[in-house]
Protein backbone atom coordinates (compact mmCIF):
# COMPACT_ATOMS: atom_id res chain seq x y z
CA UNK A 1 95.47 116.45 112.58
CA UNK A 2 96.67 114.03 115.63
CA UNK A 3 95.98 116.84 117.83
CA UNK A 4 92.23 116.09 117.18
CA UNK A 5 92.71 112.73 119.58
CA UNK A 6 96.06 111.86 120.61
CA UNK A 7 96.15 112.72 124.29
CA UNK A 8 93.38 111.01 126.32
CA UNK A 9 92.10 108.38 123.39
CA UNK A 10 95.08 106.45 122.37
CA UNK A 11 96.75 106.49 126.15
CA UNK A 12 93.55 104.25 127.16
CA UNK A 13 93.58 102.06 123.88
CA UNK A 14 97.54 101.42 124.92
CA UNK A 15 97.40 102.46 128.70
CA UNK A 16 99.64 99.11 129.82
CA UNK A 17 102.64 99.55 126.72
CA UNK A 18 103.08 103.16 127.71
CA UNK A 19 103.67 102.82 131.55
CA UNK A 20 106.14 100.26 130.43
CA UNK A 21 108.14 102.35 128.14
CA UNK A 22 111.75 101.11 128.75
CA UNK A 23 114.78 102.92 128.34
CA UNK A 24 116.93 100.97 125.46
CA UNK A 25 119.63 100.54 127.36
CA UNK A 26 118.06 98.27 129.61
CA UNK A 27 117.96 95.27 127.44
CA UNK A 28 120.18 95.79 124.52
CA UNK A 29 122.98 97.72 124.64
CA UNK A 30 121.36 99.24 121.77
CA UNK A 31 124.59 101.47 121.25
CA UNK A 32 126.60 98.46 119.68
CA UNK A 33 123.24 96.97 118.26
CA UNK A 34 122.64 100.41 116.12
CA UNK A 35 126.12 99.97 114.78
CA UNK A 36 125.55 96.82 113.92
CA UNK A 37 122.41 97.42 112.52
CA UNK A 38 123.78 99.68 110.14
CA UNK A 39 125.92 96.75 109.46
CA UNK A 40 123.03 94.39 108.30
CA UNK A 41 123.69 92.24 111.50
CA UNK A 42 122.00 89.02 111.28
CA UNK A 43 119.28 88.49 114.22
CA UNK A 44 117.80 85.34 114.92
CA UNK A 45 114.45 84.07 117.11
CA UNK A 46 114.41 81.03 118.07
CA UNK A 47 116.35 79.59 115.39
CA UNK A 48 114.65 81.35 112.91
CA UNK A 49 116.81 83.80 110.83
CA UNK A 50 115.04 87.34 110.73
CA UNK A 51 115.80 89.24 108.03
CA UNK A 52 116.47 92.95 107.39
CA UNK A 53 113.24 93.24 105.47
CA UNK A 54 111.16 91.59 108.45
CA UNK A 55 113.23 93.36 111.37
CA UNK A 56 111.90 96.46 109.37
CA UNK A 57 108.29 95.52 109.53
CA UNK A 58 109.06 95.88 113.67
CA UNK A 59 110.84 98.89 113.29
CA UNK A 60 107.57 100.25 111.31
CA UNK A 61 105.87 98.92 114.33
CA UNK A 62 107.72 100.73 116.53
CA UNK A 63 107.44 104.10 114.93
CA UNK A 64 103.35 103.95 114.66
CA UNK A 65 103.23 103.01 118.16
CA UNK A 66 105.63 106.22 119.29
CA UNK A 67 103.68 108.30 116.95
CA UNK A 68 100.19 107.66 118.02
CA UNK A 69 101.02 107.99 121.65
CA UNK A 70 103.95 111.12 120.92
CA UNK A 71 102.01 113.03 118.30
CA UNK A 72 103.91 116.10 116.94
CA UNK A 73 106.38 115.37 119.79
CA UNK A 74 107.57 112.28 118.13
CA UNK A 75 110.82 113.07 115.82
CA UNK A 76 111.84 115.44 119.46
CA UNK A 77 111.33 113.05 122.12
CA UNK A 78 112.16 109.35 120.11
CA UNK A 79 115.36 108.41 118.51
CA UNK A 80 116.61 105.91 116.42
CA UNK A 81 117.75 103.67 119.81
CA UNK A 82 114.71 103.69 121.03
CA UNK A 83 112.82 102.37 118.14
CA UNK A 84 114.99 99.56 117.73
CA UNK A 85 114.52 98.82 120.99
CA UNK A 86 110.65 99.44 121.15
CA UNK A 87 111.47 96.88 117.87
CA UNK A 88 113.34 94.22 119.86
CA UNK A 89 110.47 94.14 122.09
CA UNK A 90 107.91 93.55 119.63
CA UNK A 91 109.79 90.78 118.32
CA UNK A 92 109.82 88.85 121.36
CA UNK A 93 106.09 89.83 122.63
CA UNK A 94 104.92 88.78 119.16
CA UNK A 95 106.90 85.65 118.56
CA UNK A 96 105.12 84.92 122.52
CA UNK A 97 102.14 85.17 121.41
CA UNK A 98 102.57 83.49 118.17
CA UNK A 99 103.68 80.13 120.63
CA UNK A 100 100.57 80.94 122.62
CA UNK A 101 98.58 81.29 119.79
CA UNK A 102 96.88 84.37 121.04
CA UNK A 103 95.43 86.02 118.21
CA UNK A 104 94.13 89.18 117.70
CA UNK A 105 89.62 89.44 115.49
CA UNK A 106 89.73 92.11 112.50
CA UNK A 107 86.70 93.22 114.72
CA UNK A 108 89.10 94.28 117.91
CA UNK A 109 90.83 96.26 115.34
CA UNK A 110 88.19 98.12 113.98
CA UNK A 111 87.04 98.89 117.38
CA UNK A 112 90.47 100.03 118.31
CA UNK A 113 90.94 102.05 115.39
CA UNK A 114 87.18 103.68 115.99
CA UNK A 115 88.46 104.57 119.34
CA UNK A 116 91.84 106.35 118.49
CA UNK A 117 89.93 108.48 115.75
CA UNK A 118 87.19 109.34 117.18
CA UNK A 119 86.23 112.68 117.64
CA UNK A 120 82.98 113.94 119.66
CA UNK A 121 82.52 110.32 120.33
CA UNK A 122 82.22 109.57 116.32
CA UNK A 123 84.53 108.06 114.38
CA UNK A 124 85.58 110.51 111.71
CA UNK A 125 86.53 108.68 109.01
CA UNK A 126 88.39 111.55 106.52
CA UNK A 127 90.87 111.62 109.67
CA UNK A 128 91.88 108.09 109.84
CA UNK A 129 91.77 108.44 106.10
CA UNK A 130 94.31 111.31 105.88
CA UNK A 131 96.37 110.42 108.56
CA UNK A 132 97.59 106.90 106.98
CA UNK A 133 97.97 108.20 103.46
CA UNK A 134 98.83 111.83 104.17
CA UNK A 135 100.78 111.27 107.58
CA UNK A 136 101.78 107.81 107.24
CA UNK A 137 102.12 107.71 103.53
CA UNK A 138 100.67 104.17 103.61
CA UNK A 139 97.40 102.08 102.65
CA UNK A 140 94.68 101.87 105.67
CA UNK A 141 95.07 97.89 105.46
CA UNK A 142 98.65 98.15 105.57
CA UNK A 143 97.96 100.35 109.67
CA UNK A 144 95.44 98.02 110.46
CA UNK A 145 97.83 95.05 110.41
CA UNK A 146 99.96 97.52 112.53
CA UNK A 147 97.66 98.41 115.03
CA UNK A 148 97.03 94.44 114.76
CA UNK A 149 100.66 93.93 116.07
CA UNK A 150 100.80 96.21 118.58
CA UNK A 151 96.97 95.04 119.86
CA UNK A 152 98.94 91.26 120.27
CA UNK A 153 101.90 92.83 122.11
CA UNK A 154 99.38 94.35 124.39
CA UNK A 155 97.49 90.89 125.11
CA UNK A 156 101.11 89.30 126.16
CA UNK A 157 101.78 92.12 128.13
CA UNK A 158 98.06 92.38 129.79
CA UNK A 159 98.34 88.16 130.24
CA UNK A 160 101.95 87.92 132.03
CA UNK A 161 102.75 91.56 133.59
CA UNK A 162 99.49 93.17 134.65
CA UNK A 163 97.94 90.64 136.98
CA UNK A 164 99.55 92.45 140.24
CA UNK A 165 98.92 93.03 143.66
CA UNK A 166 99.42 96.11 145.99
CA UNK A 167 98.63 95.80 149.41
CA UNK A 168 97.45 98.40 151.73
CA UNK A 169 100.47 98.28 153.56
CA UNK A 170 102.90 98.82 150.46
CA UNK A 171 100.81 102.00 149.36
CA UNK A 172 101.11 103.34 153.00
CA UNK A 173 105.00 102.36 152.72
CA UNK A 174 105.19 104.01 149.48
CA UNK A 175 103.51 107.44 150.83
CA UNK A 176 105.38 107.37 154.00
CA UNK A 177 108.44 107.45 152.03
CA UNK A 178 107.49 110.07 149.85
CA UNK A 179 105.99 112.41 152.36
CA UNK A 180 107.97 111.60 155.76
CA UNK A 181 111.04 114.15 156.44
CA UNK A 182 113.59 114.60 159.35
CA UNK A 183 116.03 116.35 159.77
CA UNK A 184 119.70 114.88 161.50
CA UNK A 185 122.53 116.35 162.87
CA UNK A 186 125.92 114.83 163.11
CA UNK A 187 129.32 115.17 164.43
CA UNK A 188 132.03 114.76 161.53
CA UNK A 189 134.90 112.66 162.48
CA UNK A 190 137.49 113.18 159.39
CA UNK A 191 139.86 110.78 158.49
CA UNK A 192 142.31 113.08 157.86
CA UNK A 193 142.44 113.56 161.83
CA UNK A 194 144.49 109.83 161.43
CA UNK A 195 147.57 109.75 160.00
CA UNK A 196 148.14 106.55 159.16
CA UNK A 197 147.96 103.56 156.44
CA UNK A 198 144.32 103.48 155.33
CA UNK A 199 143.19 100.58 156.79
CA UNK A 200 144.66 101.76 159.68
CA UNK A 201 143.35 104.84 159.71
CA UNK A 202 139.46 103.85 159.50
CA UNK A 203 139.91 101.53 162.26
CA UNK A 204 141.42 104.25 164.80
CA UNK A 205 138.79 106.37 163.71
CA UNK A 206 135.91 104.06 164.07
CA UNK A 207 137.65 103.56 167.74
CA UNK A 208 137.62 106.94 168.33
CA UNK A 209 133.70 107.68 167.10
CA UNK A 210 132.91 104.48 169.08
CA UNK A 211 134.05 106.25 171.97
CA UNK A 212 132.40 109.57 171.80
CA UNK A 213 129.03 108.03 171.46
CA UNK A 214 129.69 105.87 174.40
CA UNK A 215 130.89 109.30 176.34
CA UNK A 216 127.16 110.61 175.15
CA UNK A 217 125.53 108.18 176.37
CA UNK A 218 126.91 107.68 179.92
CA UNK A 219 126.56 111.22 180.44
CA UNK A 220 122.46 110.92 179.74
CA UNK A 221 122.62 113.67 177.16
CA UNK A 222 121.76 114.13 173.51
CA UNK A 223 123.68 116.89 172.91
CA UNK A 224 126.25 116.49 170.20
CA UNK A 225 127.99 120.47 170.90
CA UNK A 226 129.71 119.30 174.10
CA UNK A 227 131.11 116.51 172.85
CA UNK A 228 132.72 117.74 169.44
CA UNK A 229 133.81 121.03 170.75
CA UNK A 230 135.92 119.29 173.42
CA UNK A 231 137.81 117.56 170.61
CA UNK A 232 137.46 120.18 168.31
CA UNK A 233 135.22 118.46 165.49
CA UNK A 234 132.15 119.94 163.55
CA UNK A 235 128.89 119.43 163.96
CA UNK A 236 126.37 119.55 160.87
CA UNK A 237 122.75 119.96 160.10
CA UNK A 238 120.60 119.21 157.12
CA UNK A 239 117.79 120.56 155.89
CA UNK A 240 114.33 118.36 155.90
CA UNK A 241 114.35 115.38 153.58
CA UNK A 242 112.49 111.99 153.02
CA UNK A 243 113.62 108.53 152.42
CA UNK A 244 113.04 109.41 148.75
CA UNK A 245 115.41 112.18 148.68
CA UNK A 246 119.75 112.51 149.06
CA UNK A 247 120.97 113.48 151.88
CA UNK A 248 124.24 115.08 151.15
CA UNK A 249 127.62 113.62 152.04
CA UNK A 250 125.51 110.45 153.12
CA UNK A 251 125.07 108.74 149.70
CA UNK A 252 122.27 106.50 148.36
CA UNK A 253 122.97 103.38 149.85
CA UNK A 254 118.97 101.76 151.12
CA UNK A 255 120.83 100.92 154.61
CA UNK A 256 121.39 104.11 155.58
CA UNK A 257 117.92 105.55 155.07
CA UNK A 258 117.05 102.53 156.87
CA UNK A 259 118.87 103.46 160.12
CA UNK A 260 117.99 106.65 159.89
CA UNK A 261 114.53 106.58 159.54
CA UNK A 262 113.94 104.10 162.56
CA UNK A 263 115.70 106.70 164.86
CA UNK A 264 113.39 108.53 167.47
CA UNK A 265 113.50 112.28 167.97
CA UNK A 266 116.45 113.54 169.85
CA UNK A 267 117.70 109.60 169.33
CA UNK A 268 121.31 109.06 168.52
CA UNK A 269 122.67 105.84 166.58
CA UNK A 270 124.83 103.89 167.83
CA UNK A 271 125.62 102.84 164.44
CA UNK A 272 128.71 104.42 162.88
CA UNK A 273 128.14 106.12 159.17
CA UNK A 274 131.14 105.69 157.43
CA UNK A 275 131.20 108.25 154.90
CA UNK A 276 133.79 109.15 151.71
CA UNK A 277 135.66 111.42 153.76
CA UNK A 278 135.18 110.72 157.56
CA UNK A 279 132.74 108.69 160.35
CA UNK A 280 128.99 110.56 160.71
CA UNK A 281 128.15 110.26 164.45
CA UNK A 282 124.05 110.91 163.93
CA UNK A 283 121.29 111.89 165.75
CA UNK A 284 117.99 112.61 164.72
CA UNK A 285 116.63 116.45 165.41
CA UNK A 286 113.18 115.92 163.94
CA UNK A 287 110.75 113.82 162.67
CA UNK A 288 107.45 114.76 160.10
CA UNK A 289 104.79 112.13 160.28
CA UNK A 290 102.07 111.84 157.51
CA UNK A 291 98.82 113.16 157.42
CA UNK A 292 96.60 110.38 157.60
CA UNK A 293 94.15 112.44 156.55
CA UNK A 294 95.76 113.87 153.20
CA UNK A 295 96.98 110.40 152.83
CA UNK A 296 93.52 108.76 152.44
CA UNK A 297 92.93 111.69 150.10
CA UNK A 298 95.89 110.56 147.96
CA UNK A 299 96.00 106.73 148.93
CA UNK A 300 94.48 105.57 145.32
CA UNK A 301 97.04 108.09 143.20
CA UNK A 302 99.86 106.30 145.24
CA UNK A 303 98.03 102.67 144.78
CA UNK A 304 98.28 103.18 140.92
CA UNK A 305 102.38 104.14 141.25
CA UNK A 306 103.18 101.30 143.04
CA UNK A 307 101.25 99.42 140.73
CA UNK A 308 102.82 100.70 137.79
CA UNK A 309 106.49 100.19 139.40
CA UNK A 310 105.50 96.51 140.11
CA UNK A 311 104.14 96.31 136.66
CA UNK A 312 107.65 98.19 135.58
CA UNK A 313 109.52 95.42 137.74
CA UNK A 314 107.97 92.30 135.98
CA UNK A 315 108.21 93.78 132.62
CA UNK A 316 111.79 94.05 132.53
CA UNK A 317 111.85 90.65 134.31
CA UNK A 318 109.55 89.04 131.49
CA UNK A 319 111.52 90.88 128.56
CA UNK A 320 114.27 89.27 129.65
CA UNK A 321 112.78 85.48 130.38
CA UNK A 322 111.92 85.75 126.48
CA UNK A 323 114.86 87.27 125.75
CA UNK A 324 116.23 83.76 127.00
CA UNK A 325 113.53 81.99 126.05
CA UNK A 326 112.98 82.64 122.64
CA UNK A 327 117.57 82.48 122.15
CA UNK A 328 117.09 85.59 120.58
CA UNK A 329 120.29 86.82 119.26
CA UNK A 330 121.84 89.51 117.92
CA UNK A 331 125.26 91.19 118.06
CA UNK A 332 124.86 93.45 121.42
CA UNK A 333 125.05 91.09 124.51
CA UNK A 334 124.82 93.66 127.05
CA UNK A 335 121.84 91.56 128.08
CA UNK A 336 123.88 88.65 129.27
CA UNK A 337 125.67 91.03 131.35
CA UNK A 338 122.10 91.77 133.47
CA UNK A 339 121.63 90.51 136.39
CA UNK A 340 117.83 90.45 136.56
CA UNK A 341 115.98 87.86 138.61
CA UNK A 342 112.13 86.49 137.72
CA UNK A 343 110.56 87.84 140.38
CA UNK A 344 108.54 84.79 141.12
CA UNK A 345 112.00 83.43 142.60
């Protein structure tokens, strides 16, 4: 019967809480906290002790929220981590609003409620009927104080994490990255080559790769075949790839896309990539551009992802102020262990 209107109706009643879906482990270590759970762990808010009964009433939360938005997909994609996660977080946003006293009119959840059972633009009223006490197996009061819950969490959410920016320039940044390949050759200087200690080792090899590109260079050339088959080393190719992508052997590390994507065609660094095995003498064979064209075709889809990573960004950021905040406490501290920064700072 959810099939009627899951899909497009309840992902606009709740678009903000599902683009900030956050993996469990972000927060809570929810491993340990399951355990302890199942252990009747005491968790306390701001002083106040909540009990298993009212940490339930969260979890309940939790599972009408994944429901609505999962539909028959729920018990496949959503397990019991999760929901005490999604439960965690409904603590905090509702004990935030409760300070703030944001409140939530019986008439925004009746309009809510008309929207997510709606079909043909009518509420149909046997559906929301048989869906609580058939699907749910609970009164319709009982899912309007629910959807009441969830409504608040949404208000804190929309109030602290939604008002956010993006710039022409980011969205261009953010397509560039996605769209923009080269392609780089490099000459492989092993470390193997060295027989020494390790420290050792590196250095005479960075003195060595130091020395071929300076050999490159004085003799006005950017070819990299010469030079490595005079002292019998290898030179490698990739295939195309963006700043998005790996690029194998190199790693992940934001530096080295860095480097390499401010390299001109036929350009060789005269930085040294020190890689697992061996020094990566690079130069750049080729360089994509965007299409401005397709871009301004695409410009608004790429607006709304860097929106929603911002929005991602702050979320955490906020979870974890009230997470602080509020002293909220519970036996998993993988939270302390974060290193997350308000990104106001």
């Amino acid at each position: 019967m959810l099939k009627k209107f899951r899909s497009r109706q309840v992902k606009i009643v709740f678009w903000i809480l599902i683009i900030l879906i956050v993996p469990p482990f972000f927060f809570w270590g929810v491993t340990s906290f399951t355990r302890a759970r199942r252990e009747n762990a005491n968790i306390f808010i701001d002083g106040k002790h909540i009990s298993s009964e009212e940490f339930r009433e969260y979890q309940n939360t939790s599972k009408i929220y994944y429901r609505l938005i999962m539909g028959r997909d729920f018990s496949k994609q959503i397990n019991q981590e999760m929901l005490d996660s999604k439960a965690l977080e409904f603590l905090l946003l509702l004990w935030k609003a409760k300070k703030d006293k944001i409140t939530v009119s019986d008439k925004e959840v009746i309009e809510t409620i008309e929207k997510i059972f709606s079909v043909d633009g009518r509420f149909d009223k046997d559906l929301y009927l048989r869906y609580t006490k058939e699907g749910l197996g609970i009164l319709p009061r009982t899912f309007e104080e629910y959807i009441r819950m969830i409504l608040l969490s949404e208000k804190i959410i929309d109030l602290y994490v939604r008002n956010v920016e993006v710039s022409d320039d980011e969205v261009k940044e953010a397509y560039k990255k996605a769209n923009e390949k080269v392609k780089i050759s490099y000459i492989f200087v092993p470390y193997k080559n060295f027989e020494k200690e390790d420290e050792q080792t590196k250095a005479l090899a960075e003195n060595f790769a130091k020395g071929l590109i300076k050999e490159i260079t004085e003799n006005n050339t950017f070819e990299l075949e010469p030079i490595a088959k005079k002292y019998n080393l290898e030179v490698k190719t990739t295939d195309y790839f963006t700043y998005n992508e790996p690029i194998p052997n190199f790693g992940f590390e934001e530096e080295i896309y860095q480097d390499i994507f401010s390299l001109k065609k036929n350009q060789i660094s005269e930085k040294l990539f020190l890689l697992p095995e061996g020094i990566a003498i690079v130069r750049l064979d080729d360089f994509l551009t965007i299409d401005d064209e397709k871009f301004n075709e695409e410009k608004e889809n790429y607006r709304n992802w860097v929106k929603s990573q911002k929005m991602f960004t702050r979320h955490m950021n906020f979870i974890y102020q009230l997470r602080k905040e509020s002293n909220l406490k519970f036996p998993a501290q993988s939270l302390d262990e974060l290193s997350l920064k308000d990104d106001n700072e």
